[in-house]
Protein backbone atom coordinates (compact mmCIF):
# COMPACT_ATOMS: atom_id res chain seq x y z
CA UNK A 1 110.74 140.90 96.94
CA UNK A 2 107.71 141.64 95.07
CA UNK A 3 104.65 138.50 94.36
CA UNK A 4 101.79 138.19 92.79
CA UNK A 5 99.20 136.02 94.12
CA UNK A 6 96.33 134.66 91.18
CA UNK A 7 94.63 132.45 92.92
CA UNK A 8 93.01 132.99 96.76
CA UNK A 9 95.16 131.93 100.15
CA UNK A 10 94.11 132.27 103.39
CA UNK A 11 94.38 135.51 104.72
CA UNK A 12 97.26 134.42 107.30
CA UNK A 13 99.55 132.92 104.40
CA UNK A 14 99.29 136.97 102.52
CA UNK A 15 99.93 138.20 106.62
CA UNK A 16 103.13 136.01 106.97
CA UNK A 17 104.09 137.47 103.41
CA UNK A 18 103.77 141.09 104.00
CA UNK A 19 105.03 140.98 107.97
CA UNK A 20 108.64 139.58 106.29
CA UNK A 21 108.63 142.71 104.08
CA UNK A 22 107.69 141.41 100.47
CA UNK A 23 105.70 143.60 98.21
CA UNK A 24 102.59 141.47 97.58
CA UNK A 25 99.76 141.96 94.80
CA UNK A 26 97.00 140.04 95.00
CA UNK A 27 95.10 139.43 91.31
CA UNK A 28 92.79 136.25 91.74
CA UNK A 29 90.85 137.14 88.60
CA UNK A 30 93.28 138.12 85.61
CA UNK A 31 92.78 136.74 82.21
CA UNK A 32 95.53 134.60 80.85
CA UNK A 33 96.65 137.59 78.51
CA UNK A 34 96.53 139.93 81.65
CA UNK A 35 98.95 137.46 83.52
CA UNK A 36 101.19 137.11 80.89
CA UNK A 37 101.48 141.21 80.76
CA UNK A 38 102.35 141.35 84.04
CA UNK A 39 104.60 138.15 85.47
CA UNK A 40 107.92 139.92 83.92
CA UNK A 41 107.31 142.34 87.13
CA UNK A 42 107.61 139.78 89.93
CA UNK A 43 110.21 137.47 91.92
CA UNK A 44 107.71 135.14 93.21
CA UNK A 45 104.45 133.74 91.74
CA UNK A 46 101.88 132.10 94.46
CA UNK A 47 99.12 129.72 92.34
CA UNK A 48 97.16 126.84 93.35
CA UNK A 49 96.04 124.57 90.79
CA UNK A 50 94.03 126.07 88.12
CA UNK A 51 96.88 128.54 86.94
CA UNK A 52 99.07 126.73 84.07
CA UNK A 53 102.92 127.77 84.79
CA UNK A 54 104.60 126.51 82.06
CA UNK A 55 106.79 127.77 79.17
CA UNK A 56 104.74 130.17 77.87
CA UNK A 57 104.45 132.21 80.73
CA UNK A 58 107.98 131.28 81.73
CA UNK A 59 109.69 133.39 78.57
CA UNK A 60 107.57 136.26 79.98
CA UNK A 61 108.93 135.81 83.64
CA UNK A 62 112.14 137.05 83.54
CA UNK A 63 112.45 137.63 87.35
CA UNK A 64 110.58 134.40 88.38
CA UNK A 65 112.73 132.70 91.18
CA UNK A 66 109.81 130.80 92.42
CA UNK A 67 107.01 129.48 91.81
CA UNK A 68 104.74 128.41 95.21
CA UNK A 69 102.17 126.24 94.94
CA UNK A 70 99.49 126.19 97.77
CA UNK A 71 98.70 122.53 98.00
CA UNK A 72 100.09 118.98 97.04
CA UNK A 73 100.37 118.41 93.48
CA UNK A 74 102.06 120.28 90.76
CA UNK A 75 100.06 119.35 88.36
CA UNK A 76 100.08 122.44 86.82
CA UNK A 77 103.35 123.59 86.36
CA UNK A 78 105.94 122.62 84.03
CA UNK A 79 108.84 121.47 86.12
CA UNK A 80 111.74 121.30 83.21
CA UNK A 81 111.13 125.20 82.38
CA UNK A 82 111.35 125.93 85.53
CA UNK A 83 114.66 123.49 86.47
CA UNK A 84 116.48 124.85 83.36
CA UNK A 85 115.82 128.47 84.49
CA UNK A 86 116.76 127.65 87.96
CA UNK A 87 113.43 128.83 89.32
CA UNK A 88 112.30 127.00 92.77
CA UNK A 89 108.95 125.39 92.77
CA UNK A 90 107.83 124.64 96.66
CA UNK A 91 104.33 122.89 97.75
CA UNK A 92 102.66 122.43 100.66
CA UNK A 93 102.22 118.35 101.01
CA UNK A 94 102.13 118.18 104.86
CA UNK A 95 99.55 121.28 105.24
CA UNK A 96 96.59 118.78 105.05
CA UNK A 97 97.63 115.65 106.71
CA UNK A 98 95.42 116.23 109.92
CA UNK A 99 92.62 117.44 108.71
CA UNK A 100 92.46 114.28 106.08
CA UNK A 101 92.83 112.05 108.53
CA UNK A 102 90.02 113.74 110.90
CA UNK A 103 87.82 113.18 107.79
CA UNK A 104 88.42 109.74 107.43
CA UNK A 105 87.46 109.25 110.98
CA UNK A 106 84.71 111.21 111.00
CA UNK A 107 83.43 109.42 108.21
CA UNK A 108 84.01 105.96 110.24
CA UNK A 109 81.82 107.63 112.86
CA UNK A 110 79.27 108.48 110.42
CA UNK A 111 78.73 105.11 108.65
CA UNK A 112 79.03 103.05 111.76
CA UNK A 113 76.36 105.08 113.55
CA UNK A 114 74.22 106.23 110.09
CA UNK A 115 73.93 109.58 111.48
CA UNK A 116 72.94 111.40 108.05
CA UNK A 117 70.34 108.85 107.07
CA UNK A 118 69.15 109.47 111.35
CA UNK A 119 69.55 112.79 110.78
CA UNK A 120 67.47 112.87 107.44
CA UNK A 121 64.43 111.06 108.84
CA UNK A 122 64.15 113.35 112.25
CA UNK A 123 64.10 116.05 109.53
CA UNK A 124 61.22 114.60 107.74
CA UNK A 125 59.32 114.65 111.20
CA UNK A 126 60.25 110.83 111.77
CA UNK A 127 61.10 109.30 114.54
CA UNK A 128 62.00 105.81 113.50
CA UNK A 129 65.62 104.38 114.28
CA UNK A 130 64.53 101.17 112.47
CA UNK A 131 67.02 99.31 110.76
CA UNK A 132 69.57 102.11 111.11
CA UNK A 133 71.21 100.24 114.19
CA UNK A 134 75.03 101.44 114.61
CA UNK A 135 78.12 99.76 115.75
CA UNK A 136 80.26 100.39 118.43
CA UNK A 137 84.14 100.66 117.67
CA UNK A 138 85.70 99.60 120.58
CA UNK A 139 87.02 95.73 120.05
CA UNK A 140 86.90 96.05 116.48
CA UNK A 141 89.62 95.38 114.02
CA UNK A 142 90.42 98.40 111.89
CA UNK A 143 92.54 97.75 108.41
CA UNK A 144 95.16 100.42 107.21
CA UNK A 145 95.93 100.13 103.68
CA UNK A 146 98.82 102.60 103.81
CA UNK A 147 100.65 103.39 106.54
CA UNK A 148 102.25 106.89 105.76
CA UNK A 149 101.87 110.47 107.29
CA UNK A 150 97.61 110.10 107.06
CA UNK A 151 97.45 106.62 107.68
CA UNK A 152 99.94 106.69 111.00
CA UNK A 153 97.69 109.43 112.19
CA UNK A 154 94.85 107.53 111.67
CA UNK A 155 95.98 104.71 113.60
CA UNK A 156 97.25 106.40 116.54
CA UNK A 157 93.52 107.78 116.64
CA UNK A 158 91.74 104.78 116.45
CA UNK A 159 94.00 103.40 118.43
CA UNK A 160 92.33 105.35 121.40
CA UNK A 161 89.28 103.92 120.78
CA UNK A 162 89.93 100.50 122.05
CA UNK A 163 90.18 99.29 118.50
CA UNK A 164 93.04 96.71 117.34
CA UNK A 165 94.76 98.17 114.44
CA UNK A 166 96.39 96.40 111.58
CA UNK A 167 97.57 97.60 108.57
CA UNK A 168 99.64 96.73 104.88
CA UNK A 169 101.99 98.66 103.81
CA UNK A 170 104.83 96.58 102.44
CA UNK A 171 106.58 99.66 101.54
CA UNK A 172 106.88 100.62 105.51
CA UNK A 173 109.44 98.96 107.75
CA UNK A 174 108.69 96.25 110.21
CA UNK A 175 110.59 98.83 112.88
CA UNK A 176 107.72 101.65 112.07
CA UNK A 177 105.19 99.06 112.67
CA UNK A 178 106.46 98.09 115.98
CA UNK A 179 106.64 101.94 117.00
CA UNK A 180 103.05 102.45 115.99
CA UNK A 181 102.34 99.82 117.50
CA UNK A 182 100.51 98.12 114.54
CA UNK A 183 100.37 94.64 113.07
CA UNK A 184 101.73 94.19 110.05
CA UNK A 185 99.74 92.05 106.69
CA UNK A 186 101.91 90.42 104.14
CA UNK A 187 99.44 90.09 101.89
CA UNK A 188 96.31 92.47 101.27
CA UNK A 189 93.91 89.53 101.29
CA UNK A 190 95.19 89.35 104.81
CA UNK A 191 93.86 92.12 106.29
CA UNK A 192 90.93 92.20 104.50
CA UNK A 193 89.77 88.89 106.15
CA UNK A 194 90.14 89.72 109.82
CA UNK A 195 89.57 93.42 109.51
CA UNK A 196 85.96 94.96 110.54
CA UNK A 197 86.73 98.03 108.98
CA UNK A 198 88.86 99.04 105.91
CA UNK A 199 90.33 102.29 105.52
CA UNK A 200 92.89 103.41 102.63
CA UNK A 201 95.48 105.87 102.67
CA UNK A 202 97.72 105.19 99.66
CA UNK A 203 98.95 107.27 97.10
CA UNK A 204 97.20 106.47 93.49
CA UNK A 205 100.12 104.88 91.72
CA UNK A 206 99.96 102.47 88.61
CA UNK A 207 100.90 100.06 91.77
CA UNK A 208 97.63 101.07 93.47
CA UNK A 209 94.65 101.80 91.16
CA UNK A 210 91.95 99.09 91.47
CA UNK A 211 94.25 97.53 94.17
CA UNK A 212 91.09 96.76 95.93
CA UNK A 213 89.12 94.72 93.91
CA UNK A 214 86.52 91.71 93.00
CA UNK A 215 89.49 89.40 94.12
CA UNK A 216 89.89 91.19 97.57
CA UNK A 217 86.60 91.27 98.29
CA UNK A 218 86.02 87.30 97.78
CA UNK A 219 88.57 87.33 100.63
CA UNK A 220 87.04 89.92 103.06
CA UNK A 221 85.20 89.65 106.15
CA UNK A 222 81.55 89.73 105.93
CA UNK A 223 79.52 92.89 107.44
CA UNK A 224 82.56 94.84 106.47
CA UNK A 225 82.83 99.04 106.81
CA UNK A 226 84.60 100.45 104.12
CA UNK A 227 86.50 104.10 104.34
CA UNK A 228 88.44 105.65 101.09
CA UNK A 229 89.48 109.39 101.60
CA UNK A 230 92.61 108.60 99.82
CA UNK A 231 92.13 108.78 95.67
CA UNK A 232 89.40 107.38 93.90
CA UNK A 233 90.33 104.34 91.54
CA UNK A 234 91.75 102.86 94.66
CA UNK A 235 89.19 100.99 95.69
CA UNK A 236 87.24 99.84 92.83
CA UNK A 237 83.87 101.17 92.63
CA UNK A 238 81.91 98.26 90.50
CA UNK A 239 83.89 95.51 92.98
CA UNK A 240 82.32 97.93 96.06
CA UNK A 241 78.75 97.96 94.88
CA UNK A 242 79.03 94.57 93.65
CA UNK A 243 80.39 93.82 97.64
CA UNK A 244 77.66 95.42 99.28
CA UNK A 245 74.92 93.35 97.90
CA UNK A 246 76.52 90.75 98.46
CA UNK A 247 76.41 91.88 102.14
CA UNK A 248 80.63 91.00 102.13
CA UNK A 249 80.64 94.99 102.58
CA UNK A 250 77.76 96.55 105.38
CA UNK A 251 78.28 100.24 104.89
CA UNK A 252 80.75 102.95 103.39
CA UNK A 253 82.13 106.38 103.36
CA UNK A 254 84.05 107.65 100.52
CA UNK A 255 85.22 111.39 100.01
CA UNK A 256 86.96 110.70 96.27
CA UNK A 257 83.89 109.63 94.22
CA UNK A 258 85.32 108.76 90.79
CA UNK A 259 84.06 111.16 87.71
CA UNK A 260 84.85 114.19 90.80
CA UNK A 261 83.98 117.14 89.79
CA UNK A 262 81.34 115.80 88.24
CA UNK A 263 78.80 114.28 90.81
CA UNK A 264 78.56 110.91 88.22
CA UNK A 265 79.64 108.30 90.81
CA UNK A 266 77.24 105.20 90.68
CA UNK A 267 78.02 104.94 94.37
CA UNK A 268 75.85 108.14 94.80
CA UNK A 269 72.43 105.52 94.35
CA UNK A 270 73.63 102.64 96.57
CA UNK A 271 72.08 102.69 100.28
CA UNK A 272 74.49 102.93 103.37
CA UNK A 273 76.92 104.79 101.01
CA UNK A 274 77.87 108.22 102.37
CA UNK A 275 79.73 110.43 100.12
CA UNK A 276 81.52 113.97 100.54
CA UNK A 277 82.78 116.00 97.40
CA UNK A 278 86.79 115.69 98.21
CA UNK A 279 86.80 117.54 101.22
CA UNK A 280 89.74 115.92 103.31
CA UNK A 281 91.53 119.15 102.84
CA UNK A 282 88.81 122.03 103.60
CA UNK A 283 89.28 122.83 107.03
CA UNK A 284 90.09 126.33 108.37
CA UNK A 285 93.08 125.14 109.83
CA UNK A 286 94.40 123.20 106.53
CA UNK A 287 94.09 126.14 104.64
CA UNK A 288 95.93 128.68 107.15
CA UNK A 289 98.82 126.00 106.77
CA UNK A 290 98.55 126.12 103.75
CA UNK A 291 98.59 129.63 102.52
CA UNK A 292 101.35 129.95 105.86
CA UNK A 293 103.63 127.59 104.65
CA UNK A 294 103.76 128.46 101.25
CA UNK A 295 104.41 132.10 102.26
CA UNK A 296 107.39 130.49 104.50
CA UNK A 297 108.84 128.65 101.71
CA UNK A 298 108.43 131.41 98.81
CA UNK A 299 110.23 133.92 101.28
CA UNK A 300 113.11 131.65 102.34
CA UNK A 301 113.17 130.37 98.59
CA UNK A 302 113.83 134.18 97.79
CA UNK A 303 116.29 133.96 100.45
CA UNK A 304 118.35 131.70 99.06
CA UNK A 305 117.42 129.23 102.20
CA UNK A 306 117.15 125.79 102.72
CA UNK A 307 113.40 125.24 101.35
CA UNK A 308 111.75 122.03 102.97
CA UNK A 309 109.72 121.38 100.03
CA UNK A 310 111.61 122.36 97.10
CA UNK A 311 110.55 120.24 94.38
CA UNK A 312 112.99 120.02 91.40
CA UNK A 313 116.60 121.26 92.84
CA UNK A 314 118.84 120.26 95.55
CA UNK A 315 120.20 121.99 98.11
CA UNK A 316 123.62 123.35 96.85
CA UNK A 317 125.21 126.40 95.72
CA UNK A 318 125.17 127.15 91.84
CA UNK A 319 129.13 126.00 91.43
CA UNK A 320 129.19 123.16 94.12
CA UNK A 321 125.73 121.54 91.80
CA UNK A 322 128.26 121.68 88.95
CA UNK A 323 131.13 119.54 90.28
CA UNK A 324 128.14 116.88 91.93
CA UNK A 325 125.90 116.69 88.99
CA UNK A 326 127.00 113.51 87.82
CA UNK A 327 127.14 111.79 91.23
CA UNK A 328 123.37 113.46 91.74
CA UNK A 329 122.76 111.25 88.63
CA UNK A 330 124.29 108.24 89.89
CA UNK A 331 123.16 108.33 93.24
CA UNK A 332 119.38 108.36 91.84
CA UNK A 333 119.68 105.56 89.24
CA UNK A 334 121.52 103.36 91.94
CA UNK A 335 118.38 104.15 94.63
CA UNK A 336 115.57 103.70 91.87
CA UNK A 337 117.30 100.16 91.41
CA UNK A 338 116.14 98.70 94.40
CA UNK A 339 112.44 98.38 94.71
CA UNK A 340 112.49 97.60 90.92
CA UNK A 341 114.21 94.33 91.58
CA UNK A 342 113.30 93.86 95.47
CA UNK A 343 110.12 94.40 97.45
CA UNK A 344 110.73 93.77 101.23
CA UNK A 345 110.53 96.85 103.22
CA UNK A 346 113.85 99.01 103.62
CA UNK A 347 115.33 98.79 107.33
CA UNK A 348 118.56 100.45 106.61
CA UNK A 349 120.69 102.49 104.02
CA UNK A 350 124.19 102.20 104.05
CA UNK A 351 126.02 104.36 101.09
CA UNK A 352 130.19 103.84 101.03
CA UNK A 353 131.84 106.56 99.00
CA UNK A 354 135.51 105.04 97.95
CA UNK A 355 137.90 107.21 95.99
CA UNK A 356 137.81 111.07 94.66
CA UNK A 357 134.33 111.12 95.61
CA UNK A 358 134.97 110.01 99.30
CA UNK A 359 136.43 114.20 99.25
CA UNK A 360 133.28 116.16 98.09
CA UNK A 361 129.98 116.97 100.49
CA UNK A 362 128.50 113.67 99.40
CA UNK A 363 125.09 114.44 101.68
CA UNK A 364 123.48 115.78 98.79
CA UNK A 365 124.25 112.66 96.72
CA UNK A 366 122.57 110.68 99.75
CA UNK A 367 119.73 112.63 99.44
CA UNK A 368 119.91 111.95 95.79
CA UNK A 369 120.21 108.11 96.60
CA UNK A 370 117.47 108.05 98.85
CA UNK A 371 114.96 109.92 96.16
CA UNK A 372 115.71 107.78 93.94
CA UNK A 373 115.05 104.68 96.55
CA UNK A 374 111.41 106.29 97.39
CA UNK A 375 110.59 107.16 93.84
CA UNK A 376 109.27 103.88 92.49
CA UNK A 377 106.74 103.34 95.17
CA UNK A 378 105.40 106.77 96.40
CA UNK A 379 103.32 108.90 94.57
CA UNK A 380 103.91 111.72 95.90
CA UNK A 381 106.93 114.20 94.78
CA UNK A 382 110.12 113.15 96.22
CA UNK A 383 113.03 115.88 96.18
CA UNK A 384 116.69 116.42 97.83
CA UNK A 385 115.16 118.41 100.50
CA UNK A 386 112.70 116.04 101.96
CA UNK A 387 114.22 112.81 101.18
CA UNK A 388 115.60 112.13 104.54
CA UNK A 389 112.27 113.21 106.32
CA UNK A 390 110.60 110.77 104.40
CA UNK A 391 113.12 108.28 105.40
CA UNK A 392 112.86 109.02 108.89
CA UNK A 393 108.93 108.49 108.49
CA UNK A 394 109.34 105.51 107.37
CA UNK A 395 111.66 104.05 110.02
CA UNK A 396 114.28 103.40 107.77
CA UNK A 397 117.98 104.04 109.00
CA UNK A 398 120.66 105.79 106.80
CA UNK A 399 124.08 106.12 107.41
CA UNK A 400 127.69 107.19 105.25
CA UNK A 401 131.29 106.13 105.31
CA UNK A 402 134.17 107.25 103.49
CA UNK A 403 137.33 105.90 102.28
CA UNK A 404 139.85 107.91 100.56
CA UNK A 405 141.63 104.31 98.30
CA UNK A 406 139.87 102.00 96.18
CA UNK A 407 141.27 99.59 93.67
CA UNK A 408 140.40 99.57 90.13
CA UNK A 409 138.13 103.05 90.44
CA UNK A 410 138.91 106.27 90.56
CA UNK A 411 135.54 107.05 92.52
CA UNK A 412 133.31 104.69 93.76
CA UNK A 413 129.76 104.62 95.21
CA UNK A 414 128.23 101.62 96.72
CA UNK A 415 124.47 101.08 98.42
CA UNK A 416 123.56 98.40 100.96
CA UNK A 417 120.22 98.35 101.62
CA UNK A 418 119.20 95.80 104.17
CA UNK A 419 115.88 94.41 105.30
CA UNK A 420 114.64 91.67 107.19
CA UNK A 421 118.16 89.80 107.53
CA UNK A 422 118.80 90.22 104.13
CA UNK A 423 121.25 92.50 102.02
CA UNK A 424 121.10 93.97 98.46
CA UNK A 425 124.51 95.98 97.23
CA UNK A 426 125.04 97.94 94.04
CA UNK A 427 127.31 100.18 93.02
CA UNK A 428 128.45 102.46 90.35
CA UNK A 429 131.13 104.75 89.26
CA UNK A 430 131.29 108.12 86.41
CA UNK A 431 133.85 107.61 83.28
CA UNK A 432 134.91 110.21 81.40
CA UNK A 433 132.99 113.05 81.40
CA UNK A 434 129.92 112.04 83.70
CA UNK A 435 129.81 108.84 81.83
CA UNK A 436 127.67 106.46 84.13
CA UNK A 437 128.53 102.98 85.26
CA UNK A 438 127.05 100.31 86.89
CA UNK A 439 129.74 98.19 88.02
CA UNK A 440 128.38 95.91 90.88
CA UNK A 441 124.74 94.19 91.46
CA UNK A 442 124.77 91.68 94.53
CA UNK A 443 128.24 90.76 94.29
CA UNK A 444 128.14 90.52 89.88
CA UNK A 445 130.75 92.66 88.58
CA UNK A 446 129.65 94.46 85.37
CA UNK A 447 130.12 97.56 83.34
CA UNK A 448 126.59 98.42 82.60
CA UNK A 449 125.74 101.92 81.21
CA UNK A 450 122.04 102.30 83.33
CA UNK A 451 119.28 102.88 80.29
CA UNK A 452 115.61 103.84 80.54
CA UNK A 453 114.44 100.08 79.67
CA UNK A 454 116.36 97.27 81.32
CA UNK A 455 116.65 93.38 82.21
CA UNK A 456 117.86 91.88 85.43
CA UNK A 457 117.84 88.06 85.24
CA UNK A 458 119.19 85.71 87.67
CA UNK A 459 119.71 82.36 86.55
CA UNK A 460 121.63 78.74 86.69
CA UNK A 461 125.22 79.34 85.07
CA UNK A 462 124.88 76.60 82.42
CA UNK A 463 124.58 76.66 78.60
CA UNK A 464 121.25 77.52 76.46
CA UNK A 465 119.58 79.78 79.14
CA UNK A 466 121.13 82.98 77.73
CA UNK A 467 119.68 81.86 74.38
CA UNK A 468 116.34 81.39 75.41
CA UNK A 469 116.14 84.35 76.51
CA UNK A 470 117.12 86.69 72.93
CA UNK A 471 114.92 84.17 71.19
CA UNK A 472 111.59 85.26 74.07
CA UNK A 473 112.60 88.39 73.58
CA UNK A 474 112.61 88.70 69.51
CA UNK A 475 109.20 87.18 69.60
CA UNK A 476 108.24 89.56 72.44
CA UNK A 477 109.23 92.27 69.67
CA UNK A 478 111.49 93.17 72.39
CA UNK A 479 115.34 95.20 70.68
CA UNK A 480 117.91 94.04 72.83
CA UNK A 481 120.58 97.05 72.80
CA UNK A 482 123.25 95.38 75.30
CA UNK A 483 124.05 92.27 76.96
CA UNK A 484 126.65 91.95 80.06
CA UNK A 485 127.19 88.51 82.07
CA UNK A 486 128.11 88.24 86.03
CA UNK A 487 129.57 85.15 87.07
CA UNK A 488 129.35 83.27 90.91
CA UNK A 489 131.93 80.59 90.23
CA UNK A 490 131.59 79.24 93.73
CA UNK A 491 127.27 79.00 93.58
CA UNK A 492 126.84 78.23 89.95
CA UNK A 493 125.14 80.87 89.42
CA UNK A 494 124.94 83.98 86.89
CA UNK A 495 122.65 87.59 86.54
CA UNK A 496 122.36 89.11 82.98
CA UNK A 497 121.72 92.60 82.60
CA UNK A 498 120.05 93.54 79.35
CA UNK A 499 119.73 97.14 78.10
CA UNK A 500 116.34 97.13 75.83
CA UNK A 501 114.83 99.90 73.23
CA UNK A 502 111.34 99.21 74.53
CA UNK A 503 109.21 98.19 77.96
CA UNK A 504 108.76 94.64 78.18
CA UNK A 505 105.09 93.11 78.71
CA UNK A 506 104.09 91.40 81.87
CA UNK A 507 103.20 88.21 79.51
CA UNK A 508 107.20 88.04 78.23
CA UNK A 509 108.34 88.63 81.40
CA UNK A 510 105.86 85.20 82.67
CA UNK A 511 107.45 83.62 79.52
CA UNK A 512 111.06 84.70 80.07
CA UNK A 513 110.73 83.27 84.08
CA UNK A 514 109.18 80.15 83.04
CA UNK A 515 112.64 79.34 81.33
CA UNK A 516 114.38 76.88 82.45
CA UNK A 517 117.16 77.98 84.42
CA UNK A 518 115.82 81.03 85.38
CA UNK A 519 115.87 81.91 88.90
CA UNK A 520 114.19 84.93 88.12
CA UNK A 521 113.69 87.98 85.97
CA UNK A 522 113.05 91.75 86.64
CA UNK A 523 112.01 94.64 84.70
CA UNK A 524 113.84 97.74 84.86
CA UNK A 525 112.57 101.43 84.36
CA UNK A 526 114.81 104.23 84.87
């Protein structure tokens, strides 16, 4: 096993490399033509985020079985190169967790006591606390926004404080919130009125980004603390200033200034504002995880092990992938359905394989199922591998049956996802060779081939509604490519499922549910 390393580790990731007998080189300073020279030599390639693996250095890496990157993101390296070569890429996404969330709590101590602008004045020879009066924690009402790996952590912290915590998450299930032992928001306007402190821990999504605005503040509590160390964008930085002199927000910490590298943030002038340069992660500790778990994964990558955080391939052998591939396929576009048309909070998965199906090792379509379920609302990379940890984290249940007969299929694959007393089904089936079908949405039979751009409507099963909706759609400028009807004969009802050549505006979509008859309309994006 030989690697190259081109950017630094910590010392105990190159350690755990070397004691399981791989041939390391370390090369932290190579030009891009240098690298290029030289990756045709090595199984494994160790980066971090300023190296670009992509296909360029890919058609010189004719060993390359994996590619580890030491941190979160792969920003940096071109997945589909690497998928169609079959070369592993692995991260690191749980390495950091702690030390992020002892940041963001460090920076509630500093803002609620103003120890750097204390600290600054007994520096200048001044003794003065004036005006810099702190405030105590205990009996005050902390706000989660987020309540994932870093935000749970955060809350079982504060928690032994004396502090009440509630949080809003609607993407977590009410069962996680009980264990936490956390109150759960509906609505983010919410928490932001009973909550003396804020503190995010979202992913940046197109979900998320300014999610914290003018409109939230209006509804916040007054003397407010606010904490991001999640992404900047989050919290919007014009809405924050524009809070604090209004005095709706007292004080703030905030370790992703926006404009990072670059020290440009406007927040950098505001008083009671203290800023760190993205530091959640730099801890001695984080980075030994780091650089150990990466060494873990590369190793039992070039093992031919199970990898926890393999990014872009699941867990089966080379032929068994073959005979599966088209189930993967299914599985995923069933899962990414879900949260696309529903948004309560996922309790439990059930997945019923009928027919030839029912005989293959259908855990890896689960797993397929499930990424595609988590997909839509987490930023963060979701893969085969780490799709039922993530499920587990988020207290939702999953569970498989099989039956060997089903009418009218040859195979069939259907998902009940239940939450809060209620049920959503779909299910699909493969035609021909890996054809894709989706056959079933809430009890509407269909024969829908799934598309990138689609329309679920739900509406009153009378004439003139299905009209309406072409003629919103042609002056939308919206194609429509295919149209299938499901019938409810006993409820009067009907859903539509339209395939489209282009994404649909949010204003069409107002127009199209405005229609008369129209019980309701979803956008699809697959």
């Amino acid at each position: 096993m030989k690697i190259l390393i081109s950017e630094q580790i910590a010392q105990k990731g190159v350690e755990k490399l070397t004691q399981e007998g791989a041939s390391v080189d370390i090369k932290t300073n190579l030009s891009r033509e240098e690298l290029l020279a030289i990756i045709g030599e090595y199984d494994a390639l160790i980066v971090r985020s300023n190296t670009k693996v992509n296909e360029e250095l890919y058609q010189k890496a004719t060993r390359l079985k994996v590619v580890g990157r030491a941190g979160n993101g792969v920003d940096n390296i071109e997945m589909n190169g690497a998928t169609k070569r079959g070369i592993i890429v692995v991260n690191t996404p749980e390495s950091n967790i702690v030390s992020a969330a002892e940041l963001s709590i460090g920076l509630l101590f500093a803002t609620c006591r103003n120890i750097p602008q204390l600290h600054n004045r007994l520096q200048e020879r001044v003794w003065d606390r004036a005006g810099l009066k702190g405030m105590e924690l205990q009996g005050k009402t902390v706000g989660i926004v987020g309540l994932g790996r870093i935000g749970s952590l955060v809350a079982t912290r504060l928690k032994s404080f004396g502090m009440n915590i509630i949080a809003y998450d609607p993407y977590i299930s009410d069962s996680r919130f009980k264990n936490l032992g956390v109150e759960k928001q509906e609505k983010l306007e919410d928490l932001m009125s009973k909550c003396d402190i804020l503190t995010v821990h979202t992913p940046k999504t197109e979900e998320t980004y300014g999610m914290i605005g003018k409109d939230q503040f209006k509804a916040a509590k007054k003397g407010m603390t606010v904490i991001n160390c999640a992404r900047a964008g989050i919290v919007n930085e014009a809405a924050l200033i524009e809070a604090m002199k209004a005095n709706i927000v007292k004080r703030a910490g905030v370790d992703v200034p926006e404009g990072e590298p670059e020290p440009t943030s406007p927040l950098l002038d505001v008083d009671n504002v203290i800023i760190t340069p993205h530091a959640g992660a730099d801890t001695v500790e984080a980075q030994d995880n780091v650089g150990i778990t990466v060494a873990q994964e590369v190793i039992a990558a070039l093992r031919g092990e199970m990898v926890p955080n393999a990014v872009n391939l699941p867990t089966l052998p080379a032929q068994e992938l073959d005979t599966v591939k088209a189930y993967l396929k299914l599985g995923e576009t069933l899962g990414k359905m879900y949260y696309q048309l529903e948004k309560e909070a996922v309790d439990k998965v059930e997945i019923i394989y009928r027919g030839e199906v029912a005989a293959m090792e259908t855990s890896v379509i689960s797993l397929a199922i499930l990424k595609g379920l988590f997909e839509p609302v987490l930023k963060e990379r979701i893969n085969y591998v780490n799709a039922n940890i993530i499920a587990k984290s988020r207290g939702v249940t999953v569970t498989e049956s099989k039956e060997s007969i089903v009418e009218n299929y040859l195979t069939l694959i259907t998902v009940k996802v239940k939450s809060k007393g209620r049920e959503f089904t779909i299910s699909g089936t493969t035609f021909g060779k890996g054809e894709l079908r989706i056959v079933e949405i809430n009890g509407y039979e269909f024969d829908v081939h799934p598309a990138p751009y689609m329309l679920i409507a739900e509406n009153m099963d009378k004439p003139g509604v299905v009209g309406q909706m072409g003629t919103l759609l042609g002056v939308g400028k919206v194609n429509i490519a295919t149209m299938q009807l499901g019938r409810k004969f006993t409820e009067q009802q009907a859903m539509m499922v339209l395939t489209v050549d282009s994404e649909v505006s949010k204003e069409t979509l107002e127009f199209l549910g405005g229609v008369e008859g129209i019980l309701r309309v979803r956008f699809v994006k697959l």
